[in-house]
PDB file of N, CA and C in Angstrom:
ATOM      1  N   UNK A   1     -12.724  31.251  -8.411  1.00  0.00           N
ATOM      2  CA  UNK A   1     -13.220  29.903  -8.595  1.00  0.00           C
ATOM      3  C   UNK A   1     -14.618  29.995  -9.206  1.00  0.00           C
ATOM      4  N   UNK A   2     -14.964  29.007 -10.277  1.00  0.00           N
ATOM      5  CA  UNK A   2     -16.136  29.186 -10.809  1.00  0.00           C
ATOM      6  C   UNK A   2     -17.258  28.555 -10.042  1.00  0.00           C
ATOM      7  N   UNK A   3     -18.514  28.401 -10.229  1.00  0.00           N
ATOM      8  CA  UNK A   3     -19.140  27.936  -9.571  1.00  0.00           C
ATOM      9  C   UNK A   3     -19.429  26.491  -9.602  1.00  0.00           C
ATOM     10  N   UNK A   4     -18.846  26.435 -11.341  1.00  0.00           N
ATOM     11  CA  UNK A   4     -18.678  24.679 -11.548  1.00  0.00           C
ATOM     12  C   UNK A   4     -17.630  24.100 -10.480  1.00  0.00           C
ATOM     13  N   UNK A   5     -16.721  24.694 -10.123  1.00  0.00           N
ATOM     14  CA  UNK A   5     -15.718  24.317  -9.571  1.00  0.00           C
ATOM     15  C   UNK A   5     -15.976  24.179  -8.222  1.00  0.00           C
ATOM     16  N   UNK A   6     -16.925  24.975  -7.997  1.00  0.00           N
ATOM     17  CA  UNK A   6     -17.343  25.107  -6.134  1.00  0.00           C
ATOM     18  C   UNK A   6     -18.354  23.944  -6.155  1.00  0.00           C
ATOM     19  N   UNK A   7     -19.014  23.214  -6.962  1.00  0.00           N
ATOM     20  CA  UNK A   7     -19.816  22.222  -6.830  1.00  0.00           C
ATOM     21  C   UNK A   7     -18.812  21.212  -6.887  1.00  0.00           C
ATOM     22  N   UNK A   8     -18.469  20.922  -7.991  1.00  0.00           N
ATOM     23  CA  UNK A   8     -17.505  19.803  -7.846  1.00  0.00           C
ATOM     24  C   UNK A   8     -16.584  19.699  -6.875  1.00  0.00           C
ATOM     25  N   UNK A   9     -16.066  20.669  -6.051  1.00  0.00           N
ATOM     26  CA  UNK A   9     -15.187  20.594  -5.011  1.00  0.00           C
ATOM     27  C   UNK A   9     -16.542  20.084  -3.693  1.00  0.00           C
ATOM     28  N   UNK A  10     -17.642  21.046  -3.551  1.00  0.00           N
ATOM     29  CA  UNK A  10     -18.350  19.942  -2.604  1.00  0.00           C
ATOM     30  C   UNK A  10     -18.755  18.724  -2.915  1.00  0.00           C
ATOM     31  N   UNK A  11     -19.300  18.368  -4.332  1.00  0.00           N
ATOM     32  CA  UNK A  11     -19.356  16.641  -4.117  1.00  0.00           C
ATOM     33  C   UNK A  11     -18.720  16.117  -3.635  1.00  0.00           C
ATOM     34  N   UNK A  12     -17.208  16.723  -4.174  1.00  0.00           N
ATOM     35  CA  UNK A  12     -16.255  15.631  -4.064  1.00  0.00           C
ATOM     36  C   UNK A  12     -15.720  15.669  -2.400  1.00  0.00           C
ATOM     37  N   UNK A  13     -15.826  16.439  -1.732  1.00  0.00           N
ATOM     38  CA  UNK A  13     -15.234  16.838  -0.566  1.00  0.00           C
ATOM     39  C   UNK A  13     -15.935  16.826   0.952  1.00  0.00           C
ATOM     40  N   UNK A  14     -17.605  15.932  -0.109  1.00  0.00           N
ATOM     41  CA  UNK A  14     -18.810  16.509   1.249  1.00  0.00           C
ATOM     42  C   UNK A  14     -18.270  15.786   2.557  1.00  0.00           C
ATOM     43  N   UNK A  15     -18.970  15.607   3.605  1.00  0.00           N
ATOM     44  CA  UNK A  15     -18.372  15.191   4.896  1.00  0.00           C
ATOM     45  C   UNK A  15     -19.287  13.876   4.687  1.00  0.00           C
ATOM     46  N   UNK A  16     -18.526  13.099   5.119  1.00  0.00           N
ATOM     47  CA  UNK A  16     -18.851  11.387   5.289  1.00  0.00           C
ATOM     48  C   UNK A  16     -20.481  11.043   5.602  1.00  0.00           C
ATOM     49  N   UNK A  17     -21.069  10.573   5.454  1.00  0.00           N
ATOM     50  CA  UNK A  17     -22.744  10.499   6.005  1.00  0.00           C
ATOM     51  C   UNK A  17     -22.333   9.295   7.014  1.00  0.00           C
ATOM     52  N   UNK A  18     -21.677   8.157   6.866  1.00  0.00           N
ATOM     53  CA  UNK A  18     -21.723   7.223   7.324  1.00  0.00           C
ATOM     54  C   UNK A  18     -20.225   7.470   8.488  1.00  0.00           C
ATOM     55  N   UNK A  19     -20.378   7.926   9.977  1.00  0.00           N
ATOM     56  CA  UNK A  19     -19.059   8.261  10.959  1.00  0.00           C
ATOM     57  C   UNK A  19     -18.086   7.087  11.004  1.00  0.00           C
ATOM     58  N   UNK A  20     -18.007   6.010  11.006  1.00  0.00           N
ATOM     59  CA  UNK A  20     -17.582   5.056  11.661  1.00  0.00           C
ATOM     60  C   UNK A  20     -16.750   4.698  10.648  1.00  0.00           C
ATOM     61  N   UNK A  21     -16.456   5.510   9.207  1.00  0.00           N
ATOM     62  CA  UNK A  21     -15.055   5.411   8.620  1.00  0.00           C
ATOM     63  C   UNK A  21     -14.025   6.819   8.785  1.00  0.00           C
ATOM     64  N   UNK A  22     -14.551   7.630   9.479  1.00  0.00           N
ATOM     65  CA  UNK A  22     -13.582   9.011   8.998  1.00  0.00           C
ATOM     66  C   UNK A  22     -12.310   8.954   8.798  1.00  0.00           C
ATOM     67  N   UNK A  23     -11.626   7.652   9.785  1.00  0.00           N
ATOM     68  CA  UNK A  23     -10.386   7.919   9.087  1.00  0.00           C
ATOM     69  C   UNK A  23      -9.646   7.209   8.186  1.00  0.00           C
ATOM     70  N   UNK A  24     -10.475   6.963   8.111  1.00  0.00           N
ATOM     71  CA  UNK A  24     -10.378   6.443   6.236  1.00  0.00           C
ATOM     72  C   UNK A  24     -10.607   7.358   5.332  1.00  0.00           C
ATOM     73  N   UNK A  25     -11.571   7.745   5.505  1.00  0.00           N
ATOM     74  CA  UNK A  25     -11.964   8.962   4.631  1.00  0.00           C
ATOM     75  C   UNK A  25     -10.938  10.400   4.715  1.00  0.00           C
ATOM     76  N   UNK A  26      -9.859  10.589   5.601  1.00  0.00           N
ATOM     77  CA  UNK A  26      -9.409  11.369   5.961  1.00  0.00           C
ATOM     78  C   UNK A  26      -8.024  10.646   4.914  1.00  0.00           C
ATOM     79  N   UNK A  27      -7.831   9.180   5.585  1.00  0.00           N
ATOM     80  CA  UNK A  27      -6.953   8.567   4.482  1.00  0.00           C
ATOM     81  C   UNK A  27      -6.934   8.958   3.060  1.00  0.00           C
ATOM     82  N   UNK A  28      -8.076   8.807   2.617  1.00  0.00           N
ATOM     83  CA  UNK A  28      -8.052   8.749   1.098  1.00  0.00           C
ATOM     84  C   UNK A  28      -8.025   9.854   0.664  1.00  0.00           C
ATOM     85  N   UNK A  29      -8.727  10.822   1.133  1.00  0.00           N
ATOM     86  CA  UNK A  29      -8.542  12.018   0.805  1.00  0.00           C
ATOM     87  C   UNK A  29      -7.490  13.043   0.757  1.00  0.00           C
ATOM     88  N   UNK A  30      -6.456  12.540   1.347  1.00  0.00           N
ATOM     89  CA  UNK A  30      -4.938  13.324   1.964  1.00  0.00           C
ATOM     90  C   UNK A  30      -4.068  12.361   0.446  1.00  0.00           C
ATOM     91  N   UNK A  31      -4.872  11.391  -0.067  1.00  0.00           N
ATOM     92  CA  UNK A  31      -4.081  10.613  -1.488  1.00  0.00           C
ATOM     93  C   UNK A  31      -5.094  11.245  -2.991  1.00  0.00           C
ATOM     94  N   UNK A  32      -5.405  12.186  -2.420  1.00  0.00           N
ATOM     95  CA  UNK A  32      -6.350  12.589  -3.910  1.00  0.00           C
ATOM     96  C   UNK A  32      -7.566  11.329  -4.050  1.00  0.00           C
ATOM     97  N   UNK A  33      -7.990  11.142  -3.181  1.00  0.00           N
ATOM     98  CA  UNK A  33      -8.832  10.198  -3.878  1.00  0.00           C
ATOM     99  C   UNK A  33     -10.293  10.486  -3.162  1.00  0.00           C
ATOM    100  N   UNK A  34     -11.478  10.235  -3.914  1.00  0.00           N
ATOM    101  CA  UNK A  34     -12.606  10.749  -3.779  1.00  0.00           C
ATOM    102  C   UNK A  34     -14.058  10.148  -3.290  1.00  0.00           C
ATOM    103  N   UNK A  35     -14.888  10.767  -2.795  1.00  0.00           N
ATOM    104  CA  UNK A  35     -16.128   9.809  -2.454  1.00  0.00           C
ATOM    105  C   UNK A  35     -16.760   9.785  -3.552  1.00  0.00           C
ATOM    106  N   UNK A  36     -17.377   8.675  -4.312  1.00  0.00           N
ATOM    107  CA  UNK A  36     -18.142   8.752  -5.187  1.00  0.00           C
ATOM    108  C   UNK A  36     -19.712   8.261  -5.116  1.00  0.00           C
ATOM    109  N   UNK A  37     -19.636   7.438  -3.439  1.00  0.00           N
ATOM    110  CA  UNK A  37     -20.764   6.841  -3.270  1.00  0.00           C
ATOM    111  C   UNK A  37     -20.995   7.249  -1.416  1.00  0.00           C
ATOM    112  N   UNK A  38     -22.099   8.170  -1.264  1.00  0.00           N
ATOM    113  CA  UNK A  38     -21.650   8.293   0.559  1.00  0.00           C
ATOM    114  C   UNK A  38     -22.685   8.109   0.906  1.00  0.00           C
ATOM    115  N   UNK A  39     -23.453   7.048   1.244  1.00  0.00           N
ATOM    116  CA  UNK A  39     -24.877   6.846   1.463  1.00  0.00           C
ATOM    117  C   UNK A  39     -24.372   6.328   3.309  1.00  0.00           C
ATOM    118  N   UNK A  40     -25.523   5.589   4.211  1.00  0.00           N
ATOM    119  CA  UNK A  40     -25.601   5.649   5.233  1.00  0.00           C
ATOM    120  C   UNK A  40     -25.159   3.891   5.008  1.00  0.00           C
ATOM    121  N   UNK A  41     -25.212   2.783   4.178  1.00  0.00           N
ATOM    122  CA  UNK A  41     -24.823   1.935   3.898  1.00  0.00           C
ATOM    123  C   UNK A  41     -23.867   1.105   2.962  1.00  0.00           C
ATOM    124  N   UNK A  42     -23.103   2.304   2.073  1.00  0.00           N
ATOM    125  CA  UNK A  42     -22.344   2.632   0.936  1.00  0.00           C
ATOM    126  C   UNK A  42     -21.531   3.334   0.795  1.00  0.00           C
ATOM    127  N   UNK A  43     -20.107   3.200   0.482  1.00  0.00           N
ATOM    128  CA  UNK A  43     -19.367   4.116   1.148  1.00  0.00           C
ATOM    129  C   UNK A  43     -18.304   3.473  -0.401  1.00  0.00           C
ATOM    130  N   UNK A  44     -17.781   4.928  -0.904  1.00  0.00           N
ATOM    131  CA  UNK A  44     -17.079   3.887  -2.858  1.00  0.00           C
ATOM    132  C   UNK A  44     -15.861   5.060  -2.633  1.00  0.00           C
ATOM    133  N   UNK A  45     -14.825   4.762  -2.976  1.00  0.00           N
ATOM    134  CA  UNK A  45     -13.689   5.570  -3.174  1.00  0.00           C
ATOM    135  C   UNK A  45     -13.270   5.777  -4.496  1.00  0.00           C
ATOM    136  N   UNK A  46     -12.798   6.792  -5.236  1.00  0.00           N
ATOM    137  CA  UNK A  46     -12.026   6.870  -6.948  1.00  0.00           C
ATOM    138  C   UNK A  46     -10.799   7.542  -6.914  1.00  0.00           C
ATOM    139  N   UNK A  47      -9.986   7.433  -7.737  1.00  0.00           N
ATOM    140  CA  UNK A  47      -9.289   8.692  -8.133  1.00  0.00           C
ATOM    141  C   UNK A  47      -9.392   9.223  -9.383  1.00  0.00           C
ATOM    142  N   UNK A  48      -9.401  10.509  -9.550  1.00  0.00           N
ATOM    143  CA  UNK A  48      -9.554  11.007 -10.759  1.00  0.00           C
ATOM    144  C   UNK A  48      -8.268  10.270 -12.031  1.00  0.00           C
ATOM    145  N   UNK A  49      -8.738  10.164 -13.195  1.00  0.00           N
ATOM    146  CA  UNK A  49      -7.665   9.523 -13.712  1.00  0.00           C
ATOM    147  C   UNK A  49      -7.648   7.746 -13.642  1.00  0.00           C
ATOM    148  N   UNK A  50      -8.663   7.096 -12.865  1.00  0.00           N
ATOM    149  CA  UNK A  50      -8.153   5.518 -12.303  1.00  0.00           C
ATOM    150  C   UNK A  50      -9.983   5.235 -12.034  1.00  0.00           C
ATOM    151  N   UNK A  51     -10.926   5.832 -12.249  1.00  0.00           N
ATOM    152  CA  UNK A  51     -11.802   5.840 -12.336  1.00  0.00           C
ATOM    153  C   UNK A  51     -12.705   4.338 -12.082  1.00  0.00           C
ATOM    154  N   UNK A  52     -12.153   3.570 -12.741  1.00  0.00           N
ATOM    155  CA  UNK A  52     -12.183   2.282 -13.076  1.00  0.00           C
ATOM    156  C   UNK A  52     -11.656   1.311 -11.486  1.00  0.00           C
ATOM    157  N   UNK A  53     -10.960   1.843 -10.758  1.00  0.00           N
ATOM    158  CA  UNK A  53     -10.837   1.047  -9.572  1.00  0.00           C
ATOM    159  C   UNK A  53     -11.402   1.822  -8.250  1.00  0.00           C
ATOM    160  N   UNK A  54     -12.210   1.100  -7.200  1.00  0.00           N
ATOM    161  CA  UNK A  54     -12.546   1.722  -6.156  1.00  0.00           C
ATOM    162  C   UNK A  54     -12.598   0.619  -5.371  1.00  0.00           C
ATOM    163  N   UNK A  55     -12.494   1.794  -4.021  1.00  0.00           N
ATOM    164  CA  UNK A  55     -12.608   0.568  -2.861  1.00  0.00           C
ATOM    165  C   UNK A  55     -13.932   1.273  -2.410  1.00  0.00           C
ATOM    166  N   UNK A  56     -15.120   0.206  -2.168  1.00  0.00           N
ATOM    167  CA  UNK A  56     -16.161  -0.187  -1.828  1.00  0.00           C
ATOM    168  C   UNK A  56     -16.443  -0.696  -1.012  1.00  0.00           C
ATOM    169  N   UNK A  57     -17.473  -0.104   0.342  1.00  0.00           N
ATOM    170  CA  UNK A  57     -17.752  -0.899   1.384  1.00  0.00           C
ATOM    171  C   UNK A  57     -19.521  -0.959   1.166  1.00  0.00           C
ATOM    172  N   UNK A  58     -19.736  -1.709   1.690  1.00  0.00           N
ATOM    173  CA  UNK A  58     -21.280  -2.272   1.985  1.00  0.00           C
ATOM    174  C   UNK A  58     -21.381  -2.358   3.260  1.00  0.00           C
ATOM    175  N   UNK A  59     -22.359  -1.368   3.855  1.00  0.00           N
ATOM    176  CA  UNK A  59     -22.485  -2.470   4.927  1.00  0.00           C
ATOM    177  C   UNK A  59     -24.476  -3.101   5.515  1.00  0.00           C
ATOM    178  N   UNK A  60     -24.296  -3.649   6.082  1.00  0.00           N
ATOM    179  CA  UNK A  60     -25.545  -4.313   6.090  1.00  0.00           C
ATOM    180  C   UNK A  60     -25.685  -4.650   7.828  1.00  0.00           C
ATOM    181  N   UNK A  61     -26.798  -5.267   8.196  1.00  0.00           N
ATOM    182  CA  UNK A  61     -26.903  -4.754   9.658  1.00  0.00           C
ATOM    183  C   UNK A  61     -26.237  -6.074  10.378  1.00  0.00           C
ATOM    184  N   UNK A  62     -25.523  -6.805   9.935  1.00  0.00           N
ATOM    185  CA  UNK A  62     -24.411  -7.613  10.463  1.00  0.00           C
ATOM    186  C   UNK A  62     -22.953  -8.028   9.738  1.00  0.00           C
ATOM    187  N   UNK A  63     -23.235  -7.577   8.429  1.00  0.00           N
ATOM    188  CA  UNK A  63     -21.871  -7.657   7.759  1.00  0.00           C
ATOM    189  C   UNK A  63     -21.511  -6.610   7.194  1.00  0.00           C
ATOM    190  N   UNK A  64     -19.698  -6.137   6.903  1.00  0.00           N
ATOM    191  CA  UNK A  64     -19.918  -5.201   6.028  1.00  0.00           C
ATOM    192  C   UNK A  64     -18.613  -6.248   4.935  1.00  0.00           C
ATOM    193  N   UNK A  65     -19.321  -5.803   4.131  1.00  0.00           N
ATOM    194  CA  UNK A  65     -19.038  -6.209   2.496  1.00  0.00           C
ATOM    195  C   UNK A  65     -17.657  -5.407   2.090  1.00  0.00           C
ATOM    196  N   UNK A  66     -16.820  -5.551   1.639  1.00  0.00           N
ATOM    197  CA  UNK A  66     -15.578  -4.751   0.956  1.00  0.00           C
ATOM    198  C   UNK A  66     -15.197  -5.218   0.124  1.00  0.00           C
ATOM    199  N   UNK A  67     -14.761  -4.738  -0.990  1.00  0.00           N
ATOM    200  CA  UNK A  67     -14.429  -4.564  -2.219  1.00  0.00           C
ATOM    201  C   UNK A  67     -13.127  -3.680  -2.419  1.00  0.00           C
ATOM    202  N   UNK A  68     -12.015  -4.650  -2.837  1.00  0.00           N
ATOM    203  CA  UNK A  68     -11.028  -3.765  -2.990  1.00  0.00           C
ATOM    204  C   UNK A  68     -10.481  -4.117  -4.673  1.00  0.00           C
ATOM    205  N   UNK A  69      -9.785  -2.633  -5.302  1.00  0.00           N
ATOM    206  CA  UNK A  69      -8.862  -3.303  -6.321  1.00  0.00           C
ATOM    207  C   UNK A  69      -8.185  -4.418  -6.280  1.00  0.00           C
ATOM    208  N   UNK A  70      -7.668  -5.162  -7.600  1.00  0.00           N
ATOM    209  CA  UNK A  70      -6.221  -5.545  -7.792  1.00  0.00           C
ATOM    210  C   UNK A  70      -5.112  -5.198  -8.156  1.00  0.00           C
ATOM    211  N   UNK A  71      -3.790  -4.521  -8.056  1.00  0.00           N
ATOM    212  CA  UNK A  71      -2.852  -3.435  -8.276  1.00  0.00           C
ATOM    213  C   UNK A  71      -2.728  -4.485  -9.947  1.00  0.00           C
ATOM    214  N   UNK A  72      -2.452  -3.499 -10.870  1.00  0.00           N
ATOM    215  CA  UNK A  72      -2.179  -4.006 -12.705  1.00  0.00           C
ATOM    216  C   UNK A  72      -3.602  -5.040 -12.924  1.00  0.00           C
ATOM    217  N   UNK A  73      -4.596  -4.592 -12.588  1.00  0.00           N
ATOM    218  CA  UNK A  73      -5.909  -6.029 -12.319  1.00  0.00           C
ATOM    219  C   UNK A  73      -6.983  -5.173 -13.027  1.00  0.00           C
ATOM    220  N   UNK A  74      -7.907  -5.531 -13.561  1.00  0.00           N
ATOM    221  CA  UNK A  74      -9.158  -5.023 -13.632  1.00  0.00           C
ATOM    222  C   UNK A  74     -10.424  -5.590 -12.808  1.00  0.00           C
ATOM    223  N   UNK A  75      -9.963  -6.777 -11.832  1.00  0.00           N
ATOM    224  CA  UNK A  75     -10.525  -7.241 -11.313  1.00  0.00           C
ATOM    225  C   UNK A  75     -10.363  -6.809 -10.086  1.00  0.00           C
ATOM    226  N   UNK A  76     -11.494  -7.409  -8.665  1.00  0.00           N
ATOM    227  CA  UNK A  76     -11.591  -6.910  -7.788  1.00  0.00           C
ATOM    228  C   UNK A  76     -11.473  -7.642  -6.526  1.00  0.00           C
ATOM    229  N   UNK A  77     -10.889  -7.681  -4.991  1.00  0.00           N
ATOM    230  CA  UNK A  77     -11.357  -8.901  -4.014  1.00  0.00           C
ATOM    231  C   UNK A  77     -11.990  -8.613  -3.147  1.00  0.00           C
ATOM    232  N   UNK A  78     -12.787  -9.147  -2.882  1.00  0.00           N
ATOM    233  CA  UNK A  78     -14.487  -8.868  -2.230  1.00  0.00           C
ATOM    234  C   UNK A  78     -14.292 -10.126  -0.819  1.00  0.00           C
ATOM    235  N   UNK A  79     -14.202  -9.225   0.038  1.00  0.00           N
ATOM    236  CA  UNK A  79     -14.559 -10.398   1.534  1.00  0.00           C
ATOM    237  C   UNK A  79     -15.584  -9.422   2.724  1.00  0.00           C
ATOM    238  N   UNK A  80     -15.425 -10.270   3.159  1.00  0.00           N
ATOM    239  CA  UNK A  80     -16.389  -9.710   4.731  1.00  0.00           C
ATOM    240  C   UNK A  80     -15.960  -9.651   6.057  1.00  0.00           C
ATOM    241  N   UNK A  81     -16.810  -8.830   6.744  1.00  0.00           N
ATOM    242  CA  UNK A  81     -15.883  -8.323   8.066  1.00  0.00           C
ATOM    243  C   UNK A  81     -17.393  -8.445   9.039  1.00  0.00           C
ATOM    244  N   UNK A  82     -17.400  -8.579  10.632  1.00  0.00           N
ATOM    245  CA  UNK A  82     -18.171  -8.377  11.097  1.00  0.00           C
ATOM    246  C   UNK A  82     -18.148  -6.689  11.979  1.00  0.00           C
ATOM    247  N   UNK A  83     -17.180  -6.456  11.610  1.00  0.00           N
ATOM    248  CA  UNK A  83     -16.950  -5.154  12.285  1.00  0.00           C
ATOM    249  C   UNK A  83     -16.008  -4.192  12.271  1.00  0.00           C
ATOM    250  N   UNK A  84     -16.072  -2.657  12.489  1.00  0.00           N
ATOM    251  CA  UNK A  84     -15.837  -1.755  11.836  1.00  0.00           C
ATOM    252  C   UNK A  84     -14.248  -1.751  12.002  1.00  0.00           C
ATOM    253  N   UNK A  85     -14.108  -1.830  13.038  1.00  0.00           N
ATOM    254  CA  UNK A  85     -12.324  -2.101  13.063  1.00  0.00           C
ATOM    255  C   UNK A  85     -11.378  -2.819  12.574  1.00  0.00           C
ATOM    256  N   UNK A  86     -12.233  -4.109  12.025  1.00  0.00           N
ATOM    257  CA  UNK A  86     -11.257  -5.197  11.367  1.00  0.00           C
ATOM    258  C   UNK A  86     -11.837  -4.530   9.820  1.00  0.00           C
ATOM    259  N   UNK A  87     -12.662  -4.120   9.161  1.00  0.00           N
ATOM    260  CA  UNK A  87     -12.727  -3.783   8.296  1.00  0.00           C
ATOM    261  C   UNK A  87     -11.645  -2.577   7.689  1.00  0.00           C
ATOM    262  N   UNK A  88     -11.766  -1.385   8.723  1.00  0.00           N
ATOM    263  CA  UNK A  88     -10.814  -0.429   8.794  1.00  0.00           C
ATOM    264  C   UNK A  88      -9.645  -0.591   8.298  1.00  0.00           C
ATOM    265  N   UNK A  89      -8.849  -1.494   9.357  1.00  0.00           N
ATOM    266  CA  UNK A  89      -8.041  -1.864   9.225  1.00  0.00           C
ATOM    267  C   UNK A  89      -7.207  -2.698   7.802  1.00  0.00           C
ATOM    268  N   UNK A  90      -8.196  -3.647   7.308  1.00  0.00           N
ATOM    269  CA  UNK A  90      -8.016  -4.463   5.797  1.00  0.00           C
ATOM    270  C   UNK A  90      -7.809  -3.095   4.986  1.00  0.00           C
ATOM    271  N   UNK A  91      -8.862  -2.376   5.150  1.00  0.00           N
ATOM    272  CA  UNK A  91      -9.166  -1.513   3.798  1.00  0.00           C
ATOM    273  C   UNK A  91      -7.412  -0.473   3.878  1.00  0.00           C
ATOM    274  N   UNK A  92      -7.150  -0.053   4.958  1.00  0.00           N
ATOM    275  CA  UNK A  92      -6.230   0.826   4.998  1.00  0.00           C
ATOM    276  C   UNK A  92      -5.233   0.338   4.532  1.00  0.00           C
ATOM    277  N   UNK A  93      -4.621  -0.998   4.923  1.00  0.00           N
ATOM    278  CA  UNK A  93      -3.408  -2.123   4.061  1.00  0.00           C
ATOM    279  C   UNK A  93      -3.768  -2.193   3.255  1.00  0.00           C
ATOM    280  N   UNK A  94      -4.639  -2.526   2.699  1.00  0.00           N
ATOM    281  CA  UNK A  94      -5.216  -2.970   1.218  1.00  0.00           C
ATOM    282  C   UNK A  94      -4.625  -1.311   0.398  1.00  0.00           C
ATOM    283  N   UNK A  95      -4.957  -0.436   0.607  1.00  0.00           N
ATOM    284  CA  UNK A  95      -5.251   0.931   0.129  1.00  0.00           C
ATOM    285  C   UNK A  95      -3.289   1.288  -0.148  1.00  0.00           C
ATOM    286  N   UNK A  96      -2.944   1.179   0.796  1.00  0.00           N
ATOM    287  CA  UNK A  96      -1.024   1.445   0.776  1.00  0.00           C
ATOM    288  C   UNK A  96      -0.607   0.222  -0.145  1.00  0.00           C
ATOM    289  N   UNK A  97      -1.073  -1.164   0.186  1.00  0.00           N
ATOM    290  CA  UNK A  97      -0.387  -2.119  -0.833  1.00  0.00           C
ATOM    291  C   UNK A  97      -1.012  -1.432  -2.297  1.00  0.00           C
ATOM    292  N   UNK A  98      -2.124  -0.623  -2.593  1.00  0.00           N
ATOM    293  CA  UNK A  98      -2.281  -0.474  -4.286  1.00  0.00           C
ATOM    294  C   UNK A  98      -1.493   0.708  -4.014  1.00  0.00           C
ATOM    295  N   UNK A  99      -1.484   1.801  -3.826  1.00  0.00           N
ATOM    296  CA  UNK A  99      -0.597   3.043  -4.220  1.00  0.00           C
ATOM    297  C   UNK A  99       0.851   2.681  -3.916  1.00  0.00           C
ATOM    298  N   UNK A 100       1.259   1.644  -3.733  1.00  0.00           N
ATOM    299  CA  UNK A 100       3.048   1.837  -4.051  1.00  0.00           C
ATOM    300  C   UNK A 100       3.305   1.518  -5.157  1.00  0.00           C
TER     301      UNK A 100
END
């Protein structure tokens, strides 16, 4: 393995900064799909190839913000959650309704 390859495999693979999605992050990652944004309030998903759609969370110290594709869409639907479980939860349906 080159060393380009050992970097790009840790960007893409680093461990979550933000705990309170892992299994999501465990989700997406078991579908090829990647962190592109892992901050402590920012949290962006890609797949290589589809670049152009991600699911996006925000969160803020009473809401968190989500951002999901539209399956054949270039557009996006953006709602709010007060908490980590009902968010979880949207994003993970949301995530199976685009990959079928």
């Amino acid at each position: 393995m080159s060393t380009n390859d050992i970097m790009l495999s840790h960007k893409y693979n680093s461990d979550l900064v933000n705990k309170g999605f892992m299994i999501l992050d465990e989700l997406f990652k078991s579908h090829g799909w990647h962190l592109v944004k892992n901050e402590k309030n920012w949290i962006s998903y890609t797949k290589f190839g589809d670049e152009t759609s991600s699911f996006d969370i925000k969160i803020s110290s009473d809401t968190l913000i989500v951002c999901v594709p539209i399956k054949n869409s270039p557009y996006q639907f953006v709602t709010t959650f007060k908490n980590y479980y009902d968010a979880s939860e949207y994003i993970e349906q949301r995530f199976y309704d685009y990959i079928k």
